[in-house]
Protein backbone atom coordinates (compact mmCIF):
# COMPACT_ATOMS: atom_id res chain seq x y z
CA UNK A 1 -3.97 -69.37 12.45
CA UNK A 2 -5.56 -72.86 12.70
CA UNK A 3 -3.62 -74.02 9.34
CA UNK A 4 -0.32 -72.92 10.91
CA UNK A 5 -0.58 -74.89 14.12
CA UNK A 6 -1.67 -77.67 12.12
CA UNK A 7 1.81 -77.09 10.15
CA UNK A 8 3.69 -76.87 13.28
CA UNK A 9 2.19 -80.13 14.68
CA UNK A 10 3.40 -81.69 11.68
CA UNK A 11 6.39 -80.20 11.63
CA UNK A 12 7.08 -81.19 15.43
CA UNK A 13 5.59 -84.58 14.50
CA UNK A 14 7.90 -85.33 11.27
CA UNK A 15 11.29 -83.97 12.97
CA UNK A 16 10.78 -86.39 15.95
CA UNK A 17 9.67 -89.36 13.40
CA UNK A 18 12.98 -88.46 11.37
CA UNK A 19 15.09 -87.76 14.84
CA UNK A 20 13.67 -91.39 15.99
CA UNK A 21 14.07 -93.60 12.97
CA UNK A 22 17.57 -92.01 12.79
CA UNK A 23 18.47 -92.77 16.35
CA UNK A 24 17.53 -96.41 15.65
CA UNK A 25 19.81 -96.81 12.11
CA UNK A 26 22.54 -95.56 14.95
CA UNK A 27 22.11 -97.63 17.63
CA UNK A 28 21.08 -100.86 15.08
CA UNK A 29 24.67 -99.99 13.47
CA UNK A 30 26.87 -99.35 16.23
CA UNK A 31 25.72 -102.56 18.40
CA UNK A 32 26.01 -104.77 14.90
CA UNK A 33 28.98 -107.36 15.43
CA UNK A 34 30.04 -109.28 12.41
CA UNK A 35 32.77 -111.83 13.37
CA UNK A 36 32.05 -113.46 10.00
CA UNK A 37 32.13 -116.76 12.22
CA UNK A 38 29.60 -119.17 11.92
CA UNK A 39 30.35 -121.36 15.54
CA UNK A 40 27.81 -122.69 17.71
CA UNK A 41 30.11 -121.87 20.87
CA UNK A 42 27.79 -123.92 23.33
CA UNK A 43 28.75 -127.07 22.04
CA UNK A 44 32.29 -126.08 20.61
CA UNK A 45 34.94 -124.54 22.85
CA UNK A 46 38.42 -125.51 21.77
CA UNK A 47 40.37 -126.02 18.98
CA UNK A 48 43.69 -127.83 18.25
CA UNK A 49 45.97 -126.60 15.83
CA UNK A 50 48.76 -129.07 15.50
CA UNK A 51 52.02 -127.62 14.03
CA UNK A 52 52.30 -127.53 10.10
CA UNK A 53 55.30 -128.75 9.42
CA UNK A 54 57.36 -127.35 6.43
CA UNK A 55 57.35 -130.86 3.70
CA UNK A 56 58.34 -128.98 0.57
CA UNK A 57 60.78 -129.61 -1.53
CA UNK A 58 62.09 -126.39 -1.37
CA UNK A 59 61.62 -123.78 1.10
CA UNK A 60 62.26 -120.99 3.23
CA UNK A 61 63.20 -122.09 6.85
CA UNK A 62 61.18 -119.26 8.52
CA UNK A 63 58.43 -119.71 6.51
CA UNK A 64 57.19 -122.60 8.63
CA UNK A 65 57.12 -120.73 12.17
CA UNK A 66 55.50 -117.62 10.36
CA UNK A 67 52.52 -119.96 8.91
CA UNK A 68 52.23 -121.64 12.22
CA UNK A 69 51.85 -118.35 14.06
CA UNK A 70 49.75 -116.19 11.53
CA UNK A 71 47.67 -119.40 11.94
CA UNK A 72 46.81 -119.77 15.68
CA UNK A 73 46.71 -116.17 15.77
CA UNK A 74 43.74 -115.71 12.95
CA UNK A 75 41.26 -118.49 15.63
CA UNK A 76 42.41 -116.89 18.40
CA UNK A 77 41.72 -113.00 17.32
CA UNK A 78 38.80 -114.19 15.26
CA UNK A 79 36.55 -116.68 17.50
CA UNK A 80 36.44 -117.43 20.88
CA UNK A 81 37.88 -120.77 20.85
CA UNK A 82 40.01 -122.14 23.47
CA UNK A 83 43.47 -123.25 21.85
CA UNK A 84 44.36 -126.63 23.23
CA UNK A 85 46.90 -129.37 22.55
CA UNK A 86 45.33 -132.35 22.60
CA UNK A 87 41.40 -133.17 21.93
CA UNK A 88 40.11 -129.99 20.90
CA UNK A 89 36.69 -130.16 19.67
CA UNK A 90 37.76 -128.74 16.33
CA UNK A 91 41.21 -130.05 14.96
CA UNK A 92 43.78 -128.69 12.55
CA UNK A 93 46.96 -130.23 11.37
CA UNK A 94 48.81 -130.66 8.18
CA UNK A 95 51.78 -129.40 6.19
CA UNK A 96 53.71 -127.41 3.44
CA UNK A 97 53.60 -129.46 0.72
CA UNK A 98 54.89 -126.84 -2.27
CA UNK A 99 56.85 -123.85 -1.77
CA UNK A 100 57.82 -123.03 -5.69
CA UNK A 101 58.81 -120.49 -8.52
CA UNK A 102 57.50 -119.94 -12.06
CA UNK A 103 58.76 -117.60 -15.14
CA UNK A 104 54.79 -115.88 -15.48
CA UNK A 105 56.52 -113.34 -18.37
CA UNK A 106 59.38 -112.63 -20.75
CA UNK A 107 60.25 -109.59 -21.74
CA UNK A 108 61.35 -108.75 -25.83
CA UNK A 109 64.75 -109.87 -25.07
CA UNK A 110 64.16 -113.21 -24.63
CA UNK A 111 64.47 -113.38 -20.68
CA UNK A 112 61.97 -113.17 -17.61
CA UNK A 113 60.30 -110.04 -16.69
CA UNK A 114 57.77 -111.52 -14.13
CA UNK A 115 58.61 -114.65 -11.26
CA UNK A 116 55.51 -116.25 -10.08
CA UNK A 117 55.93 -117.40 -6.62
CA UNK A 118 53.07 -119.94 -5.29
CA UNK A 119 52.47 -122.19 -1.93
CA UNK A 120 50.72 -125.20 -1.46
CA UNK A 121 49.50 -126.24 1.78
CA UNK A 122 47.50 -129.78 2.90
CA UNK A 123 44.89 -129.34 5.44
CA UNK A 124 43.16 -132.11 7.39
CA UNK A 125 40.03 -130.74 9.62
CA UNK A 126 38.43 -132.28 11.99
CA UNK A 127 35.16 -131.36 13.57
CA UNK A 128 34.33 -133.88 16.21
CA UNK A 129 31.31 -132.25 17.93
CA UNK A 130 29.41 -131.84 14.39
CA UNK A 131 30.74 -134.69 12.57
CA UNK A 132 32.92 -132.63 9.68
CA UNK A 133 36.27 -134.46 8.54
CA UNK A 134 37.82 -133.49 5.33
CA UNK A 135 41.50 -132.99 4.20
CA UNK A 136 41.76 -130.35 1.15
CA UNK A 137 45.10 -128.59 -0.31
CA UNK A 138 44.96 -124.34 -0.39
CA UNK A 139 46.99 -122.22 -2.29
CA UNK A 140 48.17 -118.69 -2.86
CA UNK A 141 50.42 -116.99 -5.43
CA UNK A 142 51.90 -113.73 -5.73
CA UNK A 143 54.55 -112.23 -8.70
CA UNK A 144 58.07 -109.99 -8.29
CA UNK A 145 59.81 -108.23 -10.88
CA UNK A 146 62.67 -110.76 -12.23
CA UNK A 147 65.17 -107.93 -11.72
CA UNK A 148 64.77 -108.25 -7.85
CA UNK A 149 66.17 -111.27 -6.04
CA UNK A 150 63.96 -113.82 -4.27
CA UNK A 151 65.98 -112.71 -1.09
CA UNK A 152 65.05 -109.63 -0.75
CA UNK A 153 61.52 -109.75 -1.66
CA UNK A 154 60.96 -113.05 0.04
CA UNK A 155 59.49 -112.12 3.29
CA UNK A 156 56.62 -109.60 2.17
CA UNK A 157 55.78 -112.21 -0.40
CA UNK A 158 55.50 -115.37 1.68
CA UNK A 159 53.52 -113.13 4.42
CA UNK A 160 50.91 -112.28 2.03
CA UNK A 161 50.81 -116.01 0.19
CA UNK A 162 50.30 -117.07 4.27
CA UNK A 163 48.13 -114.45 4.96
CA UNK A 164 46.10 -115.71 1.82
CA UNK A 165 46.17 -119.52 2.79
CA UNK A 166 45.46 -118.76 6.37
CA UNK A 167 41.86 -117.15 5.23
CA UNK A 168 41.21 -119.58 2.91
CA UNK A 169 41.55 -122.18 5.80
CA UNK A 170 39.50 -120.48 8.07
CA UNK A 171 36.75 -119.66 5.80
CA UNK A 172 36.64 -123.25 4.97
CA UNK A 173 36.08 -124.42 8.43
CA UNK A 174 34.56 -121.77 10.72
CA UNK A 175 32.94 -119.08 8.02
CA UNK A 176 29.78 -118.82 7.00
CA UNK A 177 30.04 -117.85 3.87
């Protein structure tokens, strides 16, 4: 009788080690917050995105507003920055630089199969609470079937090159990574 209380004590014992330890991988992983951010928000508050203006040679006329937008949006969802226009501790500005289209493949009969579509887009950054200034060009490509016209394929395609830049921009001057 001895050796089964024992067993039940350890039992009991082992159940509320297990119930405990899994308690704490629960409440460890619910109350983790990754903003993948890596700001020191005590001495930066506000950041200044100045518009990015469309300088290709050829473009898209919306284009511009939807960069501009997907832009601002990505600090303001993704930190807690204050967006200002003038003298924000962090500053952004630049422009659309290439907006262009490539044959990537040709098919047996001699014509394309596969348009390349790429966007270019110069980025000056300005940090003036930790002393960061650099200027650096992003890009982002994407393909459509030849058989389809730019038109009608244009939006998705230039939302997803944007969507591309824009993390590439932010990685480069808030991320961690």
């Amino acid at each position: 009788m001895a050796c089964s209380n024992k067993h039940r004590i350890l039992l009991c014992l082992s159940a509320v080690c297990l119930a405990a330890t899994l308690w704490l991988l629960v409440a460890c992983s619910i109350s983790y917050s990754f903003t993948g951010t890596s700001i020191n928000y005590d001495l930066i508050k506000s950041i200044q995105i100045d518009k990015v203006a469309n300088r290709a040679p050829y473009g898209w006329a919306p284009m511009e507003a939807m960069f501009n937008n997907k832009l601002q949006d990505k600090y303001a969802n993704s930190t807690r920055l204050k967006l200002v226009k003038k003298s924000g501790d962090m500053q952004i500005a630049g422009e659309i630089t290439g907006y262009d289209q490539f044959n990537k493949a040709v098919s047996a009969d001699g014509y394309s199969s596969q348009v390349q579509l790429k966007m270019t887009v110069n980025i000056r950054f300005k940090n003036s609470k930790m002393n960061q200034q650099w200027e650096k060009q992003f890009s982002a490509t994407t393909q459509y079937d030849a058989k389809q016209s730019l038109a009608s394929v244009q939006e998705d395609l230039v939302n997803e090159m944007i969507e591309d830049i824009v993390d590439q921009i932010f990685n480069a001057t808030v991320a961690d990574w």
